[in-house]
PDBML (XML) file of the C-alpha atoms, coordinates in Angstrom:
<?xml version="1.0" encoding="UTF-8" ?>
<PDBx:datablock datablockName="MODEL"
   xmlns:PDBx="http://pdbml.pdb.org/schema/pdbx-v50.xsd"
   xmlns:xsi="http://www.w3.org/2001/XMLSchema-instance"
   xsi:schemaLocation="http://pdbml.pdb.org/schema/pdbx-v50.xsd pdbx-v50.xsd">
   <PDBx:atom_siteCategory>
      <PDBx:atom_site id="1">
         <PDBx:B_iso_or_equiv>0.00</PDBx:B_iso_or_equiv>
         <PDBx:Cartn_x>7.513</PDBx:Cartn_x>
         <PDBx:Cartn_y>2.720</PDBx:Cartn_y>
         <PDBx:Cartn_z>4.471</PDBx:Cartn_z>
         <PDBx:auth_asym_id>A</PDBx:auth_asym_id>
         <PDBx:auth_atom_id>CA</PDBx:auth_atom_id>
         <PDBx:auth_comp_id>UNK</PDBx:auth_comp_id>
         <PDBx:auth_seq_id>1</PDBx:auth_seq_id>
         <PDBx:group_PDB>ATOM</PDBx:group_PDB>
         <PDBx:label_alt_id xsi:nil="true" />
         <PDBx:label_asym_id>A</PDBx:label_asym_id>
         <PDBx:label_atom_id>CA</PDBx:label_atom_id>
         <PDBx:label_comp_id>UNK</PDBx:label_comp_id>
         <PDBx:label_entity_id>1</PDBx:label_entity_id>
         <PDBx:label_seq_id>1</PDBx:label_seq_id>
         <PDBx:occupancy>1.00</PDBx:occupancy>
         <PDBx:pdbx_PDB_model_num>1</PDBx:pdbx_PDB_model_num>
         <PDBx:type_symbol>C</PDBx:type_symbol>
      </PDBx:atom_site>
      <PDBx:atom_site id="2">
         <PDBx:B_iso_or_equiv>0.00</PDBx:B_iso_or_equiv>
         <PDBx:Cartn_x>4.025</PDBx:Cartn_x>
         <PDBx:Cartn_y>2.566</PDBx:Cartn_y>
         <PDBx:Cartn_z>5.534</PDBx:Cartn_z>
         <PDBx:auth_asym_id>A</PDBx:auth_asym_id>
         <PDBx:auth_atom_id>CA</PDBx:auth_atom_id>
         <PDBx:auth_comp_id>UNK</PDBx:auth_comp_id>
         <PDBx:auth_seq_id>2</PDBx:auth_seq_id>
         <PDBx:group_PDB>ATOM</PDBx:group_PDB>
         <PDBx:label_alt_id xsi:nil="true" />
         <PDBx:label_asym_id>A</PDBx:label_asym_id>
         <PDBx:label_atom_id>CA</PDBx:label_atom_id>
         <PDBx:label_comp_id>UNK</PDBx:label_comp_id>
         <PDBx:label_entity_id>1</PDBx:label_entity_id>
         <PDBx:label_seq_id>2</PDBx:label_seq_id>
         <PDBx:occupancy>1.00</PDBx:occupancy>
         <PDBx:pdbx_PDB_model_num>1</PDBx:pdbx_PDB_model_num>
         <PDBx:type_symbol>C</PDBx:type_symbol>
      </PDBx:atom_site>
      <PDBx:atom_site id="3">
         <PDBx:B_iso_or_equiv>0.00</PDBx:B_iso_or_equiv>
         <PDBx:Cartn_x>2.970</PDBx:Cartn_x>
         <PDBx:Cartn_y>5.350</PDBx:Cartn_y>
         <PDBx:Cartn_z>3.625</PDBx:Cartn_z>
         <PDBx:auth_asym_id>A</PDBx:auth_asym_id>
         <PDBx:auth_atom_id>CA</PDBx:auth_atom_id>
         <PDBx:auth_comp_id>UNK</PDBx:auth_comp_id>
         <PDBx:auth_seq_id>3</PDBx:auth_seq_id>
         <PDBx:group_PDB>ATOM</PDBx:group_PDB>
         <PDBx:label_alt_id xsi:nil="true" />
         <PDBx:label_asym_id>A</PDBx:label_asym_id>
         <PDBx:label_atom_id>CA</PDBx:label_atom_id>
         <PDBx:label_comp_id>UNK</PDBx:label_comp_id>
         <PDBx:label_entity_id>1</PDBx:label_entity_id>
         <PDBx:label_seq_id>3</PDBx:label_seq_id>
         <PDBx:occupancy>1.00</PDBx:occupancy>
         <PDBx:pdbx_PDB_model_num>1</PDBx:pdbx_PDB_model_num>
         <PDBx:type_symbol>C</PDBx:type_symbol>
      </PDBx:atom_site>
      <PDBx:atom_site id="4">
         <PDBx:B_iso_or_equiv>0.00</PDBx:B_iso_or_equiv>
         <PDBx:Cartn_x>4.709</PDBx:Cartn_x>
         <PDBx:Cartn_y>4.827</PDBx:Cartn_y>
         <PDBx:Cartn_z>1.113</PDBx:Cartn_z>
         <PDBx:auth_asym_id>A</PDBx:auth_asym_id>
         <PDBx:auth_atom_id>CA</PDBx:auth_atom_id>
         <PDBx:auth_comp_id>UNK</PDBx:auth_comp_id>
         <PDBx:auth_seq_id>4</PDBx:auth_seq_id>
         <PDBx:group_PDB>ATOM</PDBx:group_PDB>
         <PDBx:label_alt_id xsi:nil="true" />
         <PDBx:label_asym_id>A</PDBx:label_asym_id>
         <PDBx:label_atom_id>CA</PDBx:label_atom_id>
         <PDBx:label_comp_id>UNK</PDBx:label_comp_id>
         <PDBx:label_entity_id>1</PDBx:label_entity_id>
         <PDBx:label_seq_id>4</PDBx:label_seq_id>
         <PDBx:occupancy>1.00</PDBx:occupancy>
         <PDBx:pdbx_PDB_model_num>1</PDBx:pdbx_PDB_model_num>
         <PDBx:type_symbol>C</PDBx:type_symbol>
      </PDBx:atom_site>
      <PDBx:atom_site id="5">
         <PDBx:B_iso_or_equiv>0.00</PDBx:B_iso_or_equiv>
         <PDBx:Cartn_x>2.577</PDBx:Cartn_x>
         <PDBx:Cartn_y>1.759</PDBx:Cartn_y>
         <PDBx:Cartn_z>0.932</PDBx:Cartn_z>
         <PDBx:auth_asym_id>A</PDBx:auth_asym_id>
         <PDBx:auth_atom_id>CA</PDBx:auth_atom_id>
         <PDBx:auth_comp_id>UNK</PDBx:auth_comp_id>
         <PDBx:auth_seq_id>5</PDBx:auth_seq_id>
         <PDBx:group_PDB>ATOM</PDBx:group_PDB>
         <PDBx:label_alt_id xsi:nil="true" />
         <PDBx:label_asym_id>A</PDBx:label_asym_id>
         <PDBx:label_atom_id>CA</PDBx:label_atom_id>
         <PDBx:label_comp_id>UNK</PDBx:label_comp_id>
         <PDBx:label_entity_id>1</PDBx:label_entity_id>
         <PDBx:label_seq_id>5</PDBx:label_seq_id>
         <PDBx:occupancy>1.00</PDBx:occupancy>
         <PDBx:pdbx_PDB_model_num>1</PDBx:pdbx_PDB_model_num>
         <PDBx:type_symbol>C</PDBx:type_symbol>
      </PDBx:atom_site>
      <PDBx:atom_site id="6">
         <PDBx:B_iso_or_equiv>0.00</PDBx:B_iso_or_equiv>
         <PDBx:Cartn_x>-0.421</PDBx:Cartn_x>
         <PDBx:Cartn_y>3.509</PDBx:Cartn_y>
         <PDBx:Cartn_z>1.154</PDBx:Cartn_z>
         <PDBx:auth_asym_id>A</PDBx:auth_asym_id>
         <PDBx:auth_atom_id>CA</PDBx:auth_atom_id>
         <PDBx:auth_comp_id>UNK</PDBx:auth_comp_id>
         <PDBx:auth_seq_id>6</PDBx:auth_seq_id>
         <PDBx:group_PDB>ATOM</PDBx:group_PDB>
         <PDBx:label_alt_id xsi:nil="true" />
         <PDBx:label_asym_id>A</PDBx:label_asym_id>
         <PDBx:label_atom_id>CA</PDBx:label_atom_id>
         <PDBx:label_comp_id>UNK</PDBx:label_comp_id>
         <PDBx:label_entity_id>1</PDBx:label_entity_id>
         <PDBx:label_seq_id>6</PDBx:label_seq_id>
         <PDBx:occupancy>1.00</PDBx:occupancy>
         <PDBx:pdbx_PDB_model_num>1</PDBx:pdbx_PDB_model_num>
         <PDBx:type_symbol>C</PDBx:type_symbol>
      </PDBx:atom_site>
      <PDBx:atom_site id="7">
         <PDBx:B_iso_or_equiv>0.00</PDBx:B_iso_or_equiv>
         <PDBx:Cartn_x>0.592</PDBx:Cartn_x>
         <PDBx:Cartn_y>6.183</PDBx:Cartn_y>
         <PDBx:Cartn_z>-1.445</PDBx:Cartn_z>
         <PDBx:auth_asym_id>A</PDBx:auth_asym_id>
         <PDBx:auth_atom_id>CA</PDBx:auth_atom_id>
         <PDBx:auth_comp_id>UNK</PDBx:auth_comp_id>
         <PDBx:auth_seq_id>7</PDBx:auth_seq_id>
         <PDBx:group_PDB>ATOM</PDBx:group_PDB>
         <PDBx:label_alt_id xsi:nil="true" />
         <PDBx:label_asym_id>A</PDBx:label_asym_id>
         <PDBx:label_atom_id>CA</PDBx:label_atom_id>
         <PDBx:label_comp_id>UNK</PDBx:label_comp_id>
         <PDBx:label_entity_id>1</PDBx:label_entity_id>
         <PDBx:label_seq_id>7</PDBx:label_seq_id>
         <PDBx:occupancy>1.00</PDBx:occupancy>
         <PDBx:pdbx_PDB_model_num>1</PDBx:pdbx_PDB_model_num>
         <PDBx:type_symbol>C</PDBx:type_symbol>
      </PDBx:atom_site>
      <PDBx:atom_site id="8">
         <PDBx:B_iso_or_equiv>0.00</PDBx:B_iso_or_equiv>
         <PDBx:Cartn_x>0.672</PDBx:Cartn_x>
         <PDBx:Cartn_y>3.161</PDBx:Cartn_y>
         <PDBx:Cartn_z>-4.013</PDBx:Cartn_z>
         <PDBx:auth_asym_id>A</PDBx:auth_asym_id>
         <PDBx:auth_atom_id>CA</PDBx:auth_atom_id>
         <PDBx:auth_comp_id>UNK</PDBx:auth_comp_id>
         <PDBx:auth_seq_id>8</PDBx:auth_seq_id>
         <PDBx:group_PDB>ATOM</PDBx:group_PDB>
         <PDBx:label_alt_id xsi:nil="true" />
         <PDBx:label_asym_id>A</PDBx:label_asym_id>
         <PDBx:label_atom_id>CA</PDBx:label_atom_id>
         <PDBx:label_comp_id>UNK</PDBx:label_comp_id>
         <PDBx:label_entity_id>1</PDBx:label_entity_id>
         <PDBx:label_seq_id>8</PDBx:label_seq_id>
         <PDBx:occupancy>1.00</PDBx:occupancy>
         <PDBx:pdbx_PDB_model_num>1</PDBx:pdbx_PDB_model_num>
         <PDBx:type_symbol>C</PDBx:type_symbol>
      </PDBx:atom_site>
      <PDBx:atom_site id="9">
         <PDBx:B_iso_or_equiv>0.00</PDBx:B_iso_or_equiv>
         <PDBx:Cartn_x>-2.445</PDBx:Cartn_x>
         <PDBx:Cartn_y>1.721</PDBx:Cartn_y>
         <PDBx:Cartn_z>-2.950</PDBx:Cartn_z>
         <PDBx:auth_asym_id>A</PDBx:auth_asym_id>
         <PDBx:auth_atom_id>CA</PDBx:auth_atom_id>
         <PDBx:auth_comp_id>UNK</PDBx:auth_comp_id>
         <PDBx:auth_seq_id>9</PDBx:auth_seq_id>
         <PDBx:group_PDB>ATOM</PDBx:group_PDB>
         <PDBx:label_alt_id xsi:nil="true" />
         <PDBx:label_asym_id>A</PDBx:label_asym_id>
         <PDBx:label_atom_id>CA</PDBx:label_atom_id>
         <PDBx:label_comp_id>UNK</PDBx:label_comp_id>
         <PDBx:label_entity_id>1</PDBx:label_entity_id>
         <PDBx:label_seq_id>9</PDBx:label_seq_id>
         <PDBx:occupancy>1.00</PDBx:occupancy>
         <PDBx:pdbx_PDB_model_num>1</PDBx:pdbx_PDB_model_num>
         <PDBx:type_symbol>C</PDBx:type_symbol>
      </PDBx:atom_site>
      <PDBx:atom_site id="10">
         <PDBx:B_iso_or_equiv>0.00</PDBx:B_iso_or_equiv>
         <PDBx:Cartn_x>-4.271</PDBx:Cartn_x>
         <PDBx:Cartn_y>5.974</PDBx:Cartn_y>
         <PDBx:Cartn_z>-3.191</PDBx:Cartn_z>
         <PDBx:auth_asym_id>A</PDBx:auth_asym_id>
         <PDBx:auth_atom_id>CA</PDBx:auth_atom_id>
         <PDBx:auth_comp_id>UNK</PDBx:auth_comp_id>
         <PDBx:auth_seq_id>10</PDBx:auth_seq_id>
         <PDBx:group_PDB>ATOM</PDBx:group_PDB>
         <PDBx:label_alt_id xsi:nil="true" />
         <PDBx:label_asym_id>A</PDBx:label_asym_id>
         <PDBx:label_atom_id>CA</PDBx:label_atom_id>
         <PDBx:label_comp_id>UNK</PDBx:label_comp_id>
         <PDBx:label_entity_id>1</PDBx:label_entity_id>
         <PDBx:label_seq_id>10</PDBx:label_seq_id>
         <PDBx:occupancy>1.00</PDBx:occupancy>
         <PDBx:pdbx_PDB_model_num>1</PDBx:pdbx_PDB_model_num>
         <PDBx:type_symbol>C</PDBx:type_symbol>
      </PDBx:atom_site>
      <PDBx:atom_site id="11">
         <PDBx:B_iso_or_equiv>0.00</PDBx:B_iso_or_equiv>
         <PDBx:Cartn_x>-4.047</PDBx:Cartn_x>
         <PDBx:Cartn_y>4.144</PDBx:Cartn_y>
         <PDBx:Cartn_z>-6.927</PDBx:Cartn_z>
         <PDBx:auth_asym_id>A</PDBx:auth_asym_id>
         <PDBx:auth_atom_id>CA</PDBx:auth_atom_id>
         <PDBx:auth_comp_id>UNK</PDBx:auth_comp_id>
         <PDBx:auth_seq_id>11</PDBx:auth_seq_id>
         <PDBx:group_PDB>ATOM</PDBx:group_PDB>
         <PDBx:label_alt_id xsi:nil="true" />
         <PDBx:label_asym_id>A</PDBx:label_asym_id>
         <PDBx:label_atom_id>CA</PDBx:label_atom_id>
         <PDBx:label_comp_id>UNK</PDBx:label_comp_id>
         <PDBx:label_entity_id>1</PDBx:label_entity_id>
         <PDBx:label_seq_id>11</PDBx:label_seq_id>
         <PDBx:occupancy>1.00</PDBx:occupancy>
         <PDBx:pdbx_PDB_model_num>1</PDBx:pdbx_PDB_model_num>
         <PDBx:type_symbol>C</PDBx:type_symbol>
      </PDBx:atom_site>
      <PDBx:atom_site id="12">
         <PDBx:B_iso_or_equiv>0.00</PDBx:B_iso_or_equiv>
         <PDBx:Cartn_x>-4.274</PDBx:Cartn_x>
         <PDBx:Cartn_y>0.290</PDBx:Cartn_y>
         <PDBx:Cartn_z>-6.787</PDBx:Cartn_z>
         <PDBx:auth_asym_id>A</PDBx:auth_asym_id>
         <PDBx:auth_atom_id>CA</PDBx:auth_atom_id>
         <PDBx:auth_comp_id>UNK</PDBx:auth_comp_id>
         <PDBx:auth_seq_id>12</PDBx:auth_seq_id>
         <PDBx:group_PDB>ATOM</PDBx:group_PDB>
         <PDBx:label_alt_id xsi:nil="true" />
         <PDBx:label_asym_id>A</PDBx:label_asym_id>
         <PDBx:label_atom_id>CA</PDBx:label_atom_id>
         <PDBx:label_comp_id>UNK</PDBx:label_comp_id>
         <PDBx:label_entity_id>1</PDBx:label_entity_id>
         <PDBx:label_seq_id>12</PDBx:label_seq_id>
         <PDBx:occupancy>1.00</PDBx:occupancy>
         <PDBx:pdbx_PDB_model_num>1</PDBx:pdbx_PDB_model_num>
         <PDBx:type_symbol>C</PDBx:type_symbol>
      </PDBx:atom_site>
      <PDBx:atom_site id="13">
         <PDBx:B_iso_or_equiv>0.00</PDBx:B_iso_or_equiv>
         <PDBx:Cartn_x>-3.047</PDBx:Cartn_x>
         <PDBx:Cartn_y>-1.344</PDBx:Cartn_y>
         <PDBx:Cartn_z>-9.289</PDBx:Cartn_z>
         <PDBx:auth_asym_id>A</PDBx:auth_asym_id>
         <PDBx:auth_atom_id>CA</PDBx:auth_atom_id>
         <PDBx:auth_comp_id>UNK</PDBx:auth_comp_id>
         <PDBx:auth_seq_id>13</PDBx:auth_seq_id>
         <PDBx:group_PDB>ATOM</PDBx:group_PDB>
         <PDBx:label_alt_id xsi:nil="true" />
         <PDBx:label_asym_id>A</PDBx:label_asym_id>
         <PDBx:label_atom_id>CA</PDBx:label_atom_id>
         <PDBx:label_comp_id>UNK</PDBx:label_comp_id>
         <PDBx:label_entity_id>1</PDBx:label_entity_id>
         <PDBx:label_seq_id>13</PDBx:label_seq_id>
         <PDBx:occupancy>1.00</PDBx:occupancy>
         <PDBx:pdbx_PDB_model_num>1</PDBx:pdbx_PDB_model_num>
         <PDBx:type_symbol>C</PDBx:type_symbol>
      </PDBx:atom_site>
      <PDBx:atom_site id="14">
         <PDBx:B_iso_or_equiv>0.00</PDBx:B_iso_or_equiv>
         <PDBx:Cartn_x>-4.467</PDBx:Cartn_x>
         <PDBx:Cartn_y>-4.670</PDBx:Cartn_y>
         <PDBx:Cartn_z>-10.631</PDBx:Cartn_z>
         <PDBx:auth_asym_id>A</PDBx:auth_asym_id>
         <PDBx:auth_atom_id>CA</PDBx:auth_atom_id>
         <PDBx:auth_comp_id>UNK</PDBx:auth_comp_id>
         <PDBx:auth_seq_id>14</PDBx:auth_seq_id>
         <PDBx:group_PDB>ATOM</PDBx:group_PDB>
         <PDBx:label_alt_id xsi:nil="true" />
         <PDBx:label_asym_id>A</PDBx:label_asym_id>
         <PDBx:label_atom_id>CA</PDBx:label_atom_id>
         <PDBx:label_comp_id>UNK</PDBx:label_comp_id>
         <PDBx:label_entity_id>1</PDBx:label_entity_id>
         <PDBx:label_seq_id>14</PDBx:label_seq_id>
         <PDBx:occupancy>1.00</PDBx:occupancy>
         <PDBx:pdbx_PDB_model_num>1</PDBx:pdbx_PDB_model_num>
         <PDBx:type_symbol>C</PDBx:type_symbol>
      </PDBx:atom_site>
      <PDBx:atom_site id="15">
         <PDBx:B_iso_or_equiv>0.00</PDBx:B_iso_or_equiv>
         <PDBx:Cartn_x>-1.529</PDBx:Cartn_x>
         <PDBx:Cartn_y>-6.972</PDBx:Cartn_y>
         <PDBx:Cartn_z>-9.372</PDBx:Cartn_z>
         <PDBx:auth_asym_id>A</PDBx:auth_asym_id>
         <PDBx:auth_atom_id>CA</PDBx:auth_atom_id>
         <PDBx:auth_comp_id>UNK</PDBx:auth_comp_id>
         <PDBx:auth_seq_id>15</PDBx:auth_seq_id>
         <PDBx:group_PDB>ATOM</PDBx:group_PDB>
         <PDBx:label_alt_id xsi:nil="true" />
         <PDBx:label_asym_id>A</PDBx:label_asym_id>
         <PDBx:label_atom_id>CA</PDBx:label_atom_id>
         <PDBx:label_comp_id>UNK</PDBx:label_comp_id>
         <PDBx:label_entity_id>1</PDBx:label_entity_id>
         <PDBx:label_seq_id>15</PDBx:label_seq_id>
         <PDBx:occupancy>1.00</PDBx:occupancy>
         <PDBx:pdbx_PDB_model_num>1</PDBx:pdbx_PDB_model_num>
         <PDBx:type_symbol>C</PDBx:type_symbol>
      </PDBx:atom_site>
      <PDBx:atom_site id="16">
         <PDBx:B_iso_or_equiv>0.00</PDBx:B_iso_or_equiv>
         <PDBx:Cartn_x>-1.490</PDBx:Cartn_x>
         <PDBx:Cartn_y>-6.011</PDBx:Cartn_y>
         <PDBx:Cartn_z>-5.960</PDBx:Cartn_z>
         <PDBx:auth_asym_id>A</PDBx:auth_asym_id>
         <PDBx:auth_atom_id>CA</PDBx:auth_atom_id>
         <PDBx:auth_comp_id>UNK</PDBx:auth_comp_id>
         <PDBx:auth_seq_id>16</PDBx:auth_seq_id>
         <PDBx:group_PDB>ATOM</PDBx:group_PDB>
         <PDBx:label_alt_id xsi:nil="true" />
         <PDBx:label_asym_id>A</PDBx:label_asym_id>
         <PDBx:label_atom_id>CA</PDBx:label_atom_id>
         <PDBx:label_comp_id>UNK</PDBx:label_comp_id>
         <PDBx:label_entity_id>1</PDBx:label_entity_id>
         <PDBx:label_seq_id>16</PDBx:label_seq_id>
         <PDBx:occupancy>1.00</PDBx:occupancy>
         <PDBx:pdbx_PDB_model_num>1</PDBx:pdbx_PDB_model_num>
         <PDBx:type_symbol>C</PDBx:type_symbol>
      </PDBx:atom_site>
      <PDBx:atom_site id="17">
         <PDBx:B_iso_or_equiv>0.00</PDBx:B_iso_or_equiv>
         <PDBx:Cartn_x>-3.207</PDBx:Cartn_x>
         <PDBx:Cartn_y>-8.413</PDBx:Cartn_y>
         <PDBx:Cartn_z>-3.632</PDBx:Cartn_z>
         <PDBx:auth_asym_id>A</PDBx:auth_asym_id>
         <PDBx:auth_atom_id>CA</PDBx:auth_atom_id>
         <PDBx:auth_comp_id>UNK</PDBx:auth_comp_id>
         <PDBx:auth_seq_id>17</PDBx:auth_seq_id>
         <PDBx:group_PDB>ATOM</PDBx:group_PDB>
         <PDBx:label_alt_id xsi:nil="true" />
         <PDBx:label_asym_id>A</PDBx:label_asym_id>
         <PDBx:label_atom_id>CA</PDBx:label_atom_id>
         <PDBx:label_comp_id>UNK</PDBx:label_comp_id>
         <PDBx:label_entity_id>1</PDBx:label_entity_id>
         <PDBx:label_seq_id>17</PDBx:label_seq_id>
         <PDBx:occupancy>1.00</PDBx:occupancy>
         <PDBx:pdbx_PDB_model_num>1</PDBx:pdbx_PDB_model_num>
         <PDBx:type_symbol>C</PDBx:type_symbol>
      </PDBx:atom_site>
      <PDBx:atom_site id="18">
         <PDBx:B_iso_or_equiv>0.00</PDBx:B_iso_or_equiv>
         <PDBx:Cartn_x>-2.466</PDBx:Cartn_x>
         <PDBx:Cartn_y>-7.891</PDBx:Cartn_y>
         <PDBx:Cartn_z>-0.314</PDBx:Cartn_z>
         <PDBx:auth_asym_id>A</PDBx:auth_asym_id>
         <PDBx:auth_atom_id>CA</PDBx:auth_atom_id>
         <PDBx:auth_comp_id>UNK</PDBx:auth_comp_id>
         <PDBx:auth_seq_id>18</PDBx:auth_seq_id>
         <PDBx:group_PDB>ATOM</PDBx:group_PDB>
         <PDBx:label_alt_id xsi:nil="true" />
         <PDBx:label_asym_id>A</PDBx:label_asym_id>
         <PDBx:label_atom_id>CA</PDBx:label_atom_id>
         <PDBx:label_comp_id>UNK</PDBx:label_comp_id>
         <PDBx:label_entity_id>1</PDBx:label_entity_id>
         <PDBx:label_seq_id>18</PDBx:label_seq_id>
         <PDBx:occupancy>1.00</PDBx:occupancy>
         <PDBx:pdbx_PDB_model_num>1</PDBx:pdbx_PDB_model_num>
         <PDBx:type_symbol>C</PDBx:type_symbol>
      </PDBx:atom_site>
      <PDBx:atom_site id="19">
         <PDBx:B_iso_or_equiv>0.00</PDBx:B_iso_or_equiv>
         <PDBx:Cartn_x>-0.909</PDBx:Cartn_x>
         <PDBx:Cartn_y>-5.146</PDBx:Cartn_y>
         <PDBx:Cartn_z>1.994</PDBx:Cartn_z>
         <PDBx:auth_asym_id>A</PDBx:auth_asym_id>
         <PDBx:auth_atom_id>CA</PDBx:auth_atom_id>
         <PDBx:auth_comp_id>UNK</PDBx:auth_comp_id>
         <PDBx:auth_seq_id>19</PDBx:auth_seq_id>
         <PDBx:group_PDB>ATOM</PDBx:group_PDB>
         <PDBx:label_alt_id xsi:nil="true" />
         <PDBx:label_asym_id>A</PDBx:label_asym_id>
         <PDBx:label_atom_id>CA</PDBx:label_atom_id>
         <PDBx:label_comp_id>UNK</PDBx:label_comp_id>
         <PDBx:label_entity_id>1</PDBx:label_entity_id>
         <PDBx:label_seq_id>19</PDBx:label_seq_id>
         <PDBx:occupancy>1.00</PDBx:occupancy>
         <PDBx:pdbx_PDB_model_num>1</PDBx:pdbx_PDB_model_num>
         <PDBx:type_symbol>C</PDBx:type_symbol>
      </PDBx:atom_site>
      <PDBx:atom_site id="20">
         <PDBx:B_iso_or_equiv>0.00</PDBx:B_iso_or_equiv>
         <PDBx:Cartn_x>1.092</PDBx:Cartn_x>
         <PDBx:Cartn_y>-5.089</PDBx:Cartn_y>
         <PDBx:Cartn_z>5.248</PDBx:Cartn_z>
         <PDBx:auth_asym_id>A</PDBx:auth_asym_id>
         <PDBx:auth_atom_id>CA</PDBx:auth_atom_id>
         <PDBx:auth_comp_id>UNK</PDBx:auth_comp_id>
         <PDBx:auth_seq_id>20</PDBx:auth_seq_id>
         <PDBx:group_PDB>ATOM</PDBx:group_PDB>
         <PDBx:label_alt_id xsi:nil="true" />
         <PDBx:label_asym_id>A</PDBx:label_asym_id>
         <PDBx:label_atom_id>CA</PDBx:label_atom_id>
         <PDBx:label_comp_id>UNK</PDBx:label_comp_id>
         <PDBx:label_entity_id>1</PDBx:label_entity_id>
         <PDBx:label_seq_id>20</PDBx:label_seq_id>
         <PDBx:occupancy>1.00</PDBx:occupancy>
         <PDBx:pdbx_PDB_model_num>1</PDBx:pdbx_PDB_model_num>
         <PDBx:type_symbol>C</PDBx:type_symbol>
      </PDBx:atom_site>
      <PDBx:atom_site id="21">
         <PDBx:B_iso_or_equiv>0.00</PDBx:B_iso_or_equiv>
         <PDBx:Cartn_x>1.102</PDBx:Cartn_x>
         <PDBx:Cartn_y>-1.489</PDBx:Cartn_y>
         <PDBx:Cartn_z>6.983</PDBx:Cartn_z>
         <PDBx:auth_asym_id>A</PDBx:auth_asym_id>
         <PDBx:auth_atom_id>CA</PDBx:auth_atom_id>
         <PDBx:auth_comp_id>UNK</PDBx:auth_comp_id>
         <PDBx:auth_seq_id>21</PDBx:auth_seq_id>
         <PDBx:group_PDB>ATOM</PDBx:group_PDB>
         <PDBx:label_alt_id xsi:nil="true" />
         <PDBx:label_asym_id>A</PDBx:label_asym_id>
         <PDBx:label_atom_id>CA</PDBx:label_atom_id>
         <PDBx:label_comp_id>UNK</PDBx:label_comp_id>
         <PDBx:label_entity_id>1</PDBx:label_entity_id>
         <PDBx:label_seq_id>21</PDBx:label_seq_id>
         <PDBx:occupancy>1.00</PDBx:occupancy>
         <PDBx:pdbx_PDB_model_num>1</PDBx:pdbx_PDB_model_num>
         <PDBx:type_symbol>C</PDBx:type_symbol>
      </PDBx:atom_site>
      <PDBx:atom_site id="22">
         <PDBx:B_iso_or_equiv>0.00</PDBx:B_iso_or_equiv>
         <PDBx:Cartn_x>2.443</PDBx:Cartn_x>
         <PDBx:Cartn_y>-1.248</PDBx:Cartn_y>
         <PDBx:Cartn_z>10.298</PDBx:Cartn_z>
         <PDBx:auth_asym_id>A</PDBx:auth_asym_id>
         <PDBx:auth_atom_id>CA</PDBx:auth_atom_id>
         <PDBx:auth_comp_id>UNK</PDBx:auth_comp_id>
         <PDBx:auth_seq_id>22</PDBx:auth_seq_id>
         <PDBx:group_PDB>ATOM</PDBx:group_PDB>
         <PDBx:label_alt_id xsi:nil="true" />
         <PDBx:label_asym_id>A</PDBx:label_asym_id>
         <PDBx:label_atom_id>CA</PDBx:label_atom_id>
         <PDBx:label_comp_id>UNK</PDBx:label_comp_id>
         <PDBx:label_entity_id>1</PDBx:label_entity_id>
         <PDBx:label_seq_id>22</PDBx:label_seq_id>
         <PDBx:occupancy>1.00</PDBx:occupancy>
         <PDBx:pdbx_PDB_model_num>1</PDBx:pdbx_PDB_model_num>
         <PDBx:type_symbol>C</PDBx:type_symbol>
      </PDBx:atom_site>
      <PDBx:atom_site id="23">
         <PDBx:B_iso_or_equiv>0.00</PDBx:B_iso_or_equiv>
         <PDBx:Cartn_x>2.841</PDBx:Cartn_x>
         <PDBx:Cartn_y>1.877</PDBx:Cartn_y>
         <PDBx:Cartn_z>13.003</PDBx:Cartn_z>
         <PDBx:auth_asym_id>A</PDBx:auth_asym_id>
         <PDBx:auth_atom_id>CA</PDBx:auth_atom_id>
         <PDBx:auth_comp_id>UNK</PDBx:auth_comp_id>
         <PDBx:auth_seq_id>23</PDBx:auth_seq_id>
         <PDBx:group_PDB>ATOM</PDBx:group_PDB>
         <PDBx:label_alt_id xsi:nil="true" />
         <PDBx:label_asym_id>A</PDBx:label_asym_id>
         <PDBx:label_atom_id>CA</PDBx:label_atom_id>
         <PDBx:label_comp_id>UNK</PDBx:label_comp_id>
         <PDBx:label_entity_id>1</PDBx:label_entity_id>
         <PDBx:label_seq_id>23</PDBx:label_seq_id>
         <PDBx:occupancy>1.00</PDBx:occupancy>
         <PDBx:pdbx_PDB_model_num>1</PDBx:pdbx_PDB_model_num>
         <PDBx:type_symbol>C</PDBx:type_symbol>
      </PDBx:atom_site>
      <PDBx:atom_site id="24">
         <PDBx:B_iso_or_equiv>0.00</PDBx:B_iso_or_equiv>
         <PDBx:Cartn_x>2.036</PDBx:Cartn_x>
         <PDBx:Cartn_y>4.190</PDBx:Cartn_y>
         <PDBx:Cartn_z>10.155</PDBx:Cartn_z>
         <PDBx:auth_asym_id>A</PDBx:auth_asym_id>
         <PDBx:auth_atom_id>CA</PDBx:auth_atom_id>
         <PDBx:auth_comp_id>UNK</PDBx:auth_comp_id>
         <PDBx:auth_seq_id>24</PDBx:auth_seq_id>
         <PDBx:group_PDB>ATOM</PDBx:group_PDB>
         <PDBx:label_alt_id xsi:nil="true" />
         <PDBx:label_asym_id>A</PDBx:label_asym_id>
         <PDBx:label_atom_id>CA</PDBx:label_atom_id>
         <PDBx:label_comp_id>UNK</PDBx:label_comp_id>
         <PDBx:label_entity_id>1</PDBx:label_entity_id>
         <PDBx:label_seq_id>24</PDBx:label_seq_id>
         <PDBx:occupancy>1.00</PDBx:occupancy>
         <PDBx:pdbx_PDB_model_num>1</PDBx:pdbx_PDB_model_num>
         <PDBx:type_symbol>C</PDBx:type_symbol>
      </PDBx:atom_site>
   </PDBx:atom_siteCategory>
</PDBx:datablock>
């Protein structure tokens, strides 16, 4: 799930404020 996180932040979008990535 963490990169899956990070693979939607590679292209931020202008809602997302904040991010949580953990043993990833």
């Amino acid at each position: 799930l963490g990169h899956a996180a990070w693979a939607v932040m590679a292209d931020p979008p202008p809602e997302l404020v904040a991010a949580v990535v953990a043993i990833s």
